[in-house]
PDB file of N, CA and C in Angstrom:
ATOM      1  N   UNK A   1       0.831  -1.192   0.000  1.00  0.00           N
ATOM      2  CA  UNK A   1       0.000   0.000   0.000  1.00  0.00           C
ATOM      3  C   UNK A   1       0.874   1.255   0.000  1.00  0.00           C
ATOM      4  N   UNK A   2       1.886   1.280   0.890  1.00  0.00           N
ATOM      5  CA  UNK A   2       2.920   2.382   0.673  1.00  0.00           C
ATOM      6  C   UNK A   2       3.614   2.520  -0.314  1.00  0.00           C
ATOM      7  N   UNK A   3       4.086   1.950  -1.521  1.00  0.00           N
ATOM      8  CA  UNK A   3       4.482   1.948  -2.419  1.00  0.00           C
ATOM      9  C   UNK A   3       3.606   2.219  -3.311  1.00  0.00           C
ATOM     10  N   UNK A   4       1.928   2.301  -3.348  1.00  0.00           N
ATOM     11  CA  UNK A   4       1.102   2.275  -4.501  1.00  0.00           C
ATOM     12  C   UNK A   4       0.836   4.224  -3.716  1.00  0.00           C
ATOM     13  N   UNK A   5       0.749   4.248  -2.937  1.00  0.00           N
ATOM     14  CA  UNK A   5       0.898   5.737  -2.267  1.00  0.00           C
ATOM     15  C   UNK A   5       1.806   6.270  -2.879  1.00  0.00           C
ATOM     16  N   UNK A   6       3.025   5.819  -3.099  1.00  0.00           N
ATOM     17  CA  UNK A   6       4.520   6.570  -3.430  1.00  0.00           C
ATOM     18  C   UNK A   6       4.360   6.901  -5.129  1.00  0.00           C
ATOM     19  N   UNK A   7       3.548   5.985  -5.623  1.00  0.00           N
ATOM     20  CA  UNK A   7       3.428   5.896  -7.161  1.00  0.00           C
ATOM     21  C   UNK A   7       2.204   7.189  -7.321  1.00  0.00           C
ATOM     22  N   UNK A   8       1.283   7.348  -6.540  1.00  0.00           N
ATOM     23  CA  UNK A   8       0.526   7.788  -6.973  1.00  0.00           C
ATOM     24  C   UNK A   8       0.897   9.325  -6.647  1.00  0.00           C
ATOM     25  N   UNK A   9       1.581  10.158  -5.572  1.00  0.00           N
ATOM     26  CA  UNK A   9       2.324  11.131  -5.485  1.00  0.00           C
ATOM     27  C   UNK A   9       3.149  11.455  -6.573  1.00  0.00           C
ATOM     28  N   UNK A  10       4.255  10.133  -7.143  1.00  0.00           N
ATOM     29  CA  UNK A  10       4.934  10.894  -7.965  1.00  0.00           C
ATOM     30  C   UNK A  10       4.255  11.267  -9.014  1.00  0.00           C
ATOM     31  N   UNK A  11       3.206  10.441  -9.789  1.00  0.00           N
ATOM     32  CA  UNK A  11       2.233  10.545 -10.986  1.00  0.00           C
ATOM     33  C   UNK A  11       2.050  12.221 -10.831  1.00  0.00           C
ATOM     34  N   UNK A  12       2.240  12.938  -9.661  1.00  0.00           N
ATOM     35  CA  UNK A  12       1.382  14.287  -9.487  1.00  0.00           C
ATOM     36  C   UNK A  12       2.741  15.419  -9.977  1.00  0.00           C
ATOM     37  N   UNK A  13       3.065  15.214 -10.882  1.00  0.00           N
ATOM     38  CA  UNK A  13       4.298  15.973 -11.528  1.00  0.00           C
ATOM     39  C   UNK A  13       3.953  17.185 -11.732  1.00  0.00           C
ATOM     40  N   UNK A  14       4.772  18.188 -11.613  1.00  0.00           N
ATOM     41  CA  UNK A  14       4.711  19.873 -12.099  1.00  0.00           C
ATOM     42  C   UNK A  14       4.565  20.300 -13.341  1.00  0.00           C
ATOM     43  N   UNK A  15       3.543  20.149 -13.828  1.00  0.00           N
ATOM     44  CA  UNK A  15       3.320  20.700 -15.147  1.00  0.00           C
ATOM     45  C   UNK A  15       3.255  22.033 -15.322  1.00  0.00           C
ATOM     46  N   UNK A  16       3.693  22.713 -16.716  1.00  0.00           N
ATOM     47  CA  UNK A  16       4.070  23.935 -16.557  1.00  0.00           C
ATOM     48  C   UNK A  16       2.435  24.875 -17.139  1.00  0.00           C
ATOM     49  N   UNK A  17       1.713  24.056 -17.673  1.00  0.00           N
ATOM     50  CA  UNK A  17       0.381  24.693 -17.470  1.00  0.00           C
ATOM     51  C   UNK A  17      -0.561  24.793 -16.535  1.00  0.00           C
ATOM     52  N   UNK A  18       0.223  24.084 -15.164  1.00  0.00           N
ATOM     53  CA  UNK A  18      -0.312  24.015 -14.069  1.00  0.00           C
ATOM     54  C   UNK A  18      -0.189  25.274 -13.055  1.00  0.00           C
ATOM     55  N   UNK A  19       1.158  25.645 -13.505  1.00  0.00           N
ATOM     56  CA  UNK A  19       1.948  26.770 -12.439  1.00  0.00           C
ATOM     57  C   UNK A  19       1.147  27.809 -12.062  1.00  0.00           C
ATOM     58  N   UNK A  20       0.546  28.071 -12.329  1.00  0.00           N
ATOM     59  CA  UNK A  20      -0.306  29.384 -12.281  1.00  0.00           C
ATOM     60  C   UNK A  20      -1.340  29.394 -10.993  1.00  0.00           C
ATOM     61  N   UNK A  21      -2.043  27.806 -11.215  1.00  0.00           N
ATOM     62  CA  UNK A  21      -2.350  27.031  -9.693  1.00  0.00           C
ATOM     63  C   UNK A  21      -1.835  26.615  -8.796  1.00  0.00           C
ATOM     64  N   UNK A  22      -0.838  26.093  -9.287  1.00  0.00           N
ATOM     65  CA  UNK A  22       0.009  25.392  -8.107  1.00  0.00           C
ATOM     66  C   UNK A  22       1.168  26.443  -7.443  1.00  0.00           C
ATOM     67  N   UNK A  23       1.431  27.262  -8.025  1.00  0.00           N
ATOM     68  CA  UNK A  23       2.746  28.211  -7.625  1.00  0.00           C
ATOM     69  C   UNK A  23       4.157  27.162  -7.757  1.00  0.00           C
ATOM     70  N   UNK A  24       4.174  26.130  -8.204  1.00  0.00           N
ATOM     71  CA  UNK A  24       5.101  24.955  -8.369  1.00  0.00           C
ATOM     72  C   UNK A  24       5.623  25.557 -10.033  1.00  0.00           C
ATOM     73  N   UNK A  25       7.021  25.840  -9.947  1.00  0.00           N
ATOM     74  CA  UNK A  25       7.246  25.870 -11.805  1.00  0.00           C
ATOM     75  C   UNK A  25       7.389  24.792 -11.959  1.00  0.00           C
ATOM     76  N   UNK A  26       6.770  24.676 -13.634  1.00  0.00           N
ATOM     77  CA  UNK A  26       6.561  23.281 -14.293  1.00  0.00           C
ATOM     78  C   UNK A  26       8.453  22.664 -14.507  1.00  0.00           C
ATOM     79  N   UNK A  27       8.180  21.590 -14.558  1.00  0.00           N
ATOM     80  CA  UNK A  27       9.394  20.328 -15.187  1.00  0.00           C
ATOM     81  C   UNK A  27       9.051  19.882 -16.757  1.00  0.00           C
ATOM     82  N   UNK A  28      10.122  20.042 -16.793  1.00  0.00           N
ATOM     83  CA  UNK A  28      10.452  18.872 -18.009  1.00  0.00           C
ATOM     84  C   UNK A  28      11.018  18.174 -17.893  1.00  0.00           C
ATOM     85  N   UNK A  29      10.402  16.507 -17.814  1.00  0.00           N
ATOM     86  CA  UNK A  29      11.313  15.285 -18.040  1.00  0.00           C
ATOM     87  C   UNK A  29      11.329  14.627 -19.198  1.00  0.00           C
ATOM     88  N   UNK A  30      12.502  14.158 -19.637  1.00  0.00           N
ATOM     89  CA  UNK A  30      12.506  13.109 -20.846  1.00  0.00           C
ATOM     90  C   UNK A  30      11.405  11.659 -20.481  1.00  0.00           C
ATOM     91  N   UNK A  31      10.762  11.229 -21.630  1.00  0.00           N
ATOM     92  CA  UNK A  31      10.265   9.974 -21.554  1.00  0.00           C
ATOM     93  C   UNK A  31      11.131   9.218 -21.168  1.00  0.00           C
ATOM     94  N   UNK A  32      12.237   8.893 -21.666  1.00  0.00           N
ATOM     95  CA  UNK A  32      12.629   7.713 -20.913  1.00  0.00           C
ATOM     96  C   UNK A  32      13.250   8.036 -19.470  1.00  0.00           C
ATOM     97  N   UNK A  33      13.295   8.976 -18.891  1.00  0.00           N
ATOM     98  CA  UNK A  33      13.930   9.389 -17.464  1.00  0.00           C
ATOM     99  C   UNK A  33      12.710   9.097 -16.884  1.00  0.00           C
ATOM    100  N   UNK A  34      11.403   9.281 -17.582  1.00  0.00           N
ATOM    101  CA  UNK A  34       9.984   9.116 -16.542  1.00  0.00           C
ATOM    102  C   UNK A  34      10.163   7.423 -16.592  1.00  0.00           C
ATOM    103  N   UNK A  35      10.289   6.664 -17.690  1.00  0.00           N
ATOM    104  CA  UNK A  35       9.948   5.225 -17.596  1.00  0.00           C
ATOM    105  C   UNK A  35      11.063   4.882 -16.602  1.00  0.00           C
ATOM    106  N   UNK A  36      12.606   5.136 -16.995  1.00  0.00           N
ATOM    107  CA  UNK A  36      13.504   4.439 -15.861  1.00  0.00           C
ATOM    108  C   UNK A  36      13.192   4.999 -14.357  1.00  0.00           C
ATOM    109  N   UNK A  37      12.570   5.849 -13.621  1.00  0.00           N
ATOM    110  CA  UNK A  37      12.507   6.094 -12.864  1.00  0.00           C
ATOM    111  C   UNK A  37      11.169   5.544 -11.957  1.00  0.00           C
ATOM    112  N   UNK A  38       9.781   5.232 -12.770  1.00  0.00           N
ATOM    113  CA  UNK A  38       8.353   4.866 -13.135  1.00  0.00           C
ATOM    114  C   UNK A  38       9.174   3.159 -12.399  1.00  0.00           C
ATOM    115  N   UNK A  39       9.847   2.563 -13.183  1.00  0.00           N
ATOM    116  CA  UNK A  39      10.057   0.935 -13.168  1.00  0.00           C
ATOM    117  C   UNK A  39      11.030   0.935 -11.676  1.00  0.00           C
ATOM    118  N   UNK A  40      11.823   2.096 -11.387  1.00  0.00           N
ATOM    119  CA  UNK A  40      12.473   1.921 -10.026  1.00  0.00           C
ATOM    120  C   UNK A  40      12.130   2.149  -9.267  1.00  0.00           C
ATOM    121  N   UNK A  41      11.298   2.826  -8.755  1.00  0.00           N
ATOM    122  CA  UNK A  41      10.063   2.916  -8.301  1.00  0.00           C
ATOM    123  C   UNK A  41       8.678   2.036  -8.115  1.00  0.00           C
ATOM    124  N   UNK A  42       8.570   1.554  -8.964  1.00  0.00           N
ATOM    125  CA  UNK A  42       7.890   0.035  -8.276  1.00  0.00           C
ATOM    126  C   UNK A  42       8.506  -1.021  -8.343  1.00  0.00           C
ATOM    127  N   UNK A  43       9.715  -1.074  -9.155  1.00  0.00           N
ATOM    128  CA  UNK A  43      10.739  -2.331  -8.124  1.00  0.00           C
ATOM    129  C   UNK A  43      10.690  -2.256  -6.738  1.00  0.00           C
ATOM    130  N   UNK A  44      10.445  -0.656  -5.847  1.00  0.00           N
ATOM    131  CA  UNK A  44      10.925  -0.961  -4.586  1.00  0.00           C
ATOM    132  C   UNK A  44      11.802   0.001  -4.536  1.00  0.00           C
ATOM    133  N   UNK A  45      12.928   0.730  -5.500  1.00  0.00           N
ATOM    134  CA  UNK A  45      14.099   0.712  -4.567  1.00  0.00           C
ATOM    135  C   UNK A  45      13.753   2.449  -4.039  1.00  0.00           C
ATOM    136  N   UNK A  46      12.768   2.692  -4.154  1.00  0.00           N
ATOM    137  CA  UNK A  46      12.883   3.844  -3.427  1.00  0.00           C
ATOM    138  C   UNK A  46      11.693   3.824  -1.863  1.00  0.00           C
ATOM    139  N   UNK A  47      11.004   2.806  -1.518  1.00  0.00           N
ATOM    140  CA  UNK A  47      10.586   2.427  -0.606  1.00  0.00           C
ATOM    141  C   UNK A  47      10.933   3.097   0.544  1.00  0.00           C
ATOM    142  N   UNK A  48      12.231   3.391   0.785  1.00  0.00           N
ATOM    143  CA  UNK A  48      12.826   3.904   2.544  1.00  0.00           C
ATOM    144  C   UNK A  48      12.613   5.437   2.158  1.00  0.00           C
ATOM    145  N   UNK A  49      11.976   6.337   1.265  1.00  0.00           N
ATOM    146  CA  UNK A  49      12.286   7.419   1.159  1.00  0.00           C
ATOM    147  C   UNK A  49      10.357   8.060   1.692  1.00  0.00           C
ATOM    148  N   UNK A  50      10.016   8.914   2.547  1.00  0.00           N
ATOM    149  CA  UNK A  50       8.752   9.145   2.840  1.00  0.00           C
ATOM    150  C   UNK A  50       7.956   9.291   1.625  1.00  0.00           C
ATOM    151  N   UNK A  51       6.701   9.208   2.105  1.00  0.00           N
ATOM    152  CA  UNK A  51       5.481   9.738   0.773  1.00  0.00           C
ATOM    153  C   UNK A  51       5.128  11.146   0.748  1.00  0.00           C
ATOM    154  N   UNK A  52       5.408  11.780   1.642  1.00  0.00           N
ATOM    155  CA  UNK A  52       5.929  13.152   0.954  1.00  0.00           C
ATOM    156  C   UNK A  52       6.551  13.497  -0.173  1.00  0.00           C
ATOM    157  N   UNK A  53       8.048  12.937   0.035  1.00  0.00           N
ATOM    158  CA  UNK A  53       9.015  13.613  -0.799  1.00  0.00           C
ATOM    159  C   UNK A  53       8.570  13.223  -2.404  1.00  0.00           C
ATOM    160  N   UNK A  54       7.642  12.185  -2.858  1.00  0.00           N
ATOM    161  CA  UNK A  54       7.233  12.186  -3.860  1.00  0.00           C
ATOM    162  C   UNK A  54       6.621  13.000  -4.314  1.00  0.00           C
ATOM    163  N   UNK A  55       5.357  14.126  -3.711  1.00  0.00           N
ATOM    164  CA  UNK A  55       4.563  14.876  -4.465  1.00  0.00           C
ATOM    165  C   UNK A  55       5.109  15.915  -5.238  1.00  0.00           C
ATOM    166  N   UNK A  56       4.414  16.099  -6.231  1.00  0.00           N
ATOM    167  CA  UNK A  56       5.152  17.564  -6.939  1.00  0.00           C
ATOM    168  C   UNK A  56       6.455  17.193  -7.519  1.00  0.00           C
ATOM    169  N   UNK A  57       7.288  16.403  -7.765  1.00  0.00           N
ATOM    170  CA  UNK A  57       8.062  15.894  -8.115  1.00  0.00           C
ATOM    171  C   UNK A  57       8.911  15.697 -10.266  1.00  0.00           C
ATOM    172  N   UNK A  58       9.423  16.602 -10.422  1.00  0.00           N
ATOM    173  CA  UNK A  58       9.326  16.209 -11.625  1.00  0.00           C
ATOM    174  C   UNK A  58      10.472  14.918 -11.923  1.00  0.00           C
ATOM    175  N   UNK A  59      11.511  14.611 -11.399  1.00  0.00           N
ATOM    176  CA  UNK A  59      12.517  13.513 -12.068  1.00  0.00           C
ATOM    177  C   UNK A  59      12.495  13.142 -10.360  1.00  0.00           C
ATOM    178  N   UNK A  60      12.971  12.169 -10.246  1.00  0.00           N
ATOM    179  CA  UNK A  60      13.208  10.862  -9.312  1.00  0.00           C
ATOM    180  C   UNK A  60      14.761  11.354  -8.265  1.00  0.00           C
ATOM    181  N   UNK A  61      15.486  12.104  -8.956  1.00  0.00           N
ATOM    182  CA  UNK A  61      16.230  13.350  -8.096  1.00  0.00           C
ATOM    183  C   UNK A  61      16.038  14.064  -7.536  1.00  0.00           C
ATOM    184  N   UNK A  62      14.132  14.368  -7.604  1.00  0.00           N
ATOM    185  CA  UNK A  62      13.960  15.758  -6.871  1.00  0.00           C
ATOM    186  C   UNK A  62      13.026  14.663  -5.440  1.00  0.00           C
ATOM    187  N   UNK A  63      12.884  13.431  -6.130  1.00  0.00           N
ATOM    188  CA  UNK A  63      12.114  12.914  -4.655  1.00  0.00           C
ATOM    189  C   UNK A  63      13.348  12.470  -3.828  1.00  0.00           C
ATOM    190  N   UNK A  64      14.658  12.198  -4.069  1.00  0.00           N
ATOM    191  CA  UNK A  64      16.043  12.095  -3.172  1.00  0.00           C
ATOM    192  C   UNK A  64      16.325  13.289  -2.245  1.00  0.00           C
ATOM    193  N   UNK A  65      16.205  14.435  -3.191  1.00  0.00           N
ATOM    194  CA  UNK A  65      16.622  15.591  -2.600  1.00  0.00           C
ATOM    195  C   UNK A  65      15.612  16.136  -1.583  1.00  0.00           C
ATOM    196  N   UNK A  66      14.133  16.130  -1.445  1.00  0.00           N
ATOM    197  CA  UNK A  66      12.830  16.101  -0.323  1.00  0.00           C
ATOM    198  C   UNK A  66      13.260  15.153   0.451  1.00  0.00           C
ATOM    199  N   UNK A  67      13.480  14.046   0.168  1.00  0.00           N
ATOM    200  CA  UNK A  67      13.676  12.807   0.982  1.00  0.00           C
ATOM    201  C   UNK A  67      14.684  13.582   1.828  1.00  0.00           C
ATOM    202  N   UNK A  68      15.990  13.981   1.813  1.00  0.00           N
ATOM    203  CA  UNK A  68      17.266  14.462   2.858  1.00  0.00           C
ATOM    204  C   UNK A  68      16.617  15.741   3.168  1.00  0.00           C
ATOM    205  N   UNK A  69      16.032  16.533   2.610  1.00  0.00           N
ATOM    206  CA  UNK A  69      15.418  17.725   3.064  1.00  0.00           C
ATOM    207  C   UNK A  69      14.508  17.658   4.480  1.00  0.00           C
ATOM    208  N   UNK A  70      13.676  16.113   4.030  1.00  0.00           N
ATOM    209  CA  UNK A  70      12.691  16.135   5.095  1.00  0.00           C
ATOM    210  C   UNK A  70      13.357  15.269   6.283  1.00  0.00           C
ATOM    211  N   UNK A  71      14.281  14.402   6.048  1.00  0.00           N
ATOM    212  CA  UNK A  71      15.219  14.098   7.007  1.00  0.00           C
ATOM    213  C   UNK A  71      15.766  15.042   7.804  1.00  0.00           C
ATOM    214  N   UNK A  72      16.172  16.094   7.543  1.00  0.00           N
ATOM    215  CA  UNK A  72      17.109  16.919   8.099  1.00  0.00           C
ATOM    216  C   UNK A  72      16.390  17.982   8.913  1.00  0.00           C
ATOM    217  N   UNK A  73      15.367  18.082   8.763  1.00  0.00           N
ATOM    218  CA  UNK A  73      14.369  19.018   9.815  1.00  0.00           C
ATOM    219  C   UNK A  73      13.633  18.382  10.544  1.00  0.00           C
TER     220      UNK A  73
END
């Protein structure tokens, strides 16, 4: 269940026709940076990282970098 949580946060990516609502500037990711990241991500290997650091998220670097962010406070 925590992992289908983690999937469904990252799905919630910063789109740049979104910004205007969200106050989030949009991302651009390459297709295949979304698929290799999409498949490591439900392998598991990002499991130890909270379901926070997934939301809003455009590449799989920015849920590492929330992840130590939210560690550290």
């Amino acid at each position: 269940v925590g992992r289908a949580r983690r999937i469904q946060r990252f799905m919630s990516q910063p789109f740049a026709v979104a910004e205007q609502f969200t106050g989030i500037k949009g991302q651009y990711v390459k297709l295949e940076e979304t698929i290799s990241s999409f498949e490591r991500l439900v392998a598991g290997e990002f499991d130890q990282y909270p379901e926070q650091a997934f939301f809003m998220q455009g590449a799989i670097d920015g849920v590492v970098e929330a992840a130590q962010k939210l560690s550290n406070s």
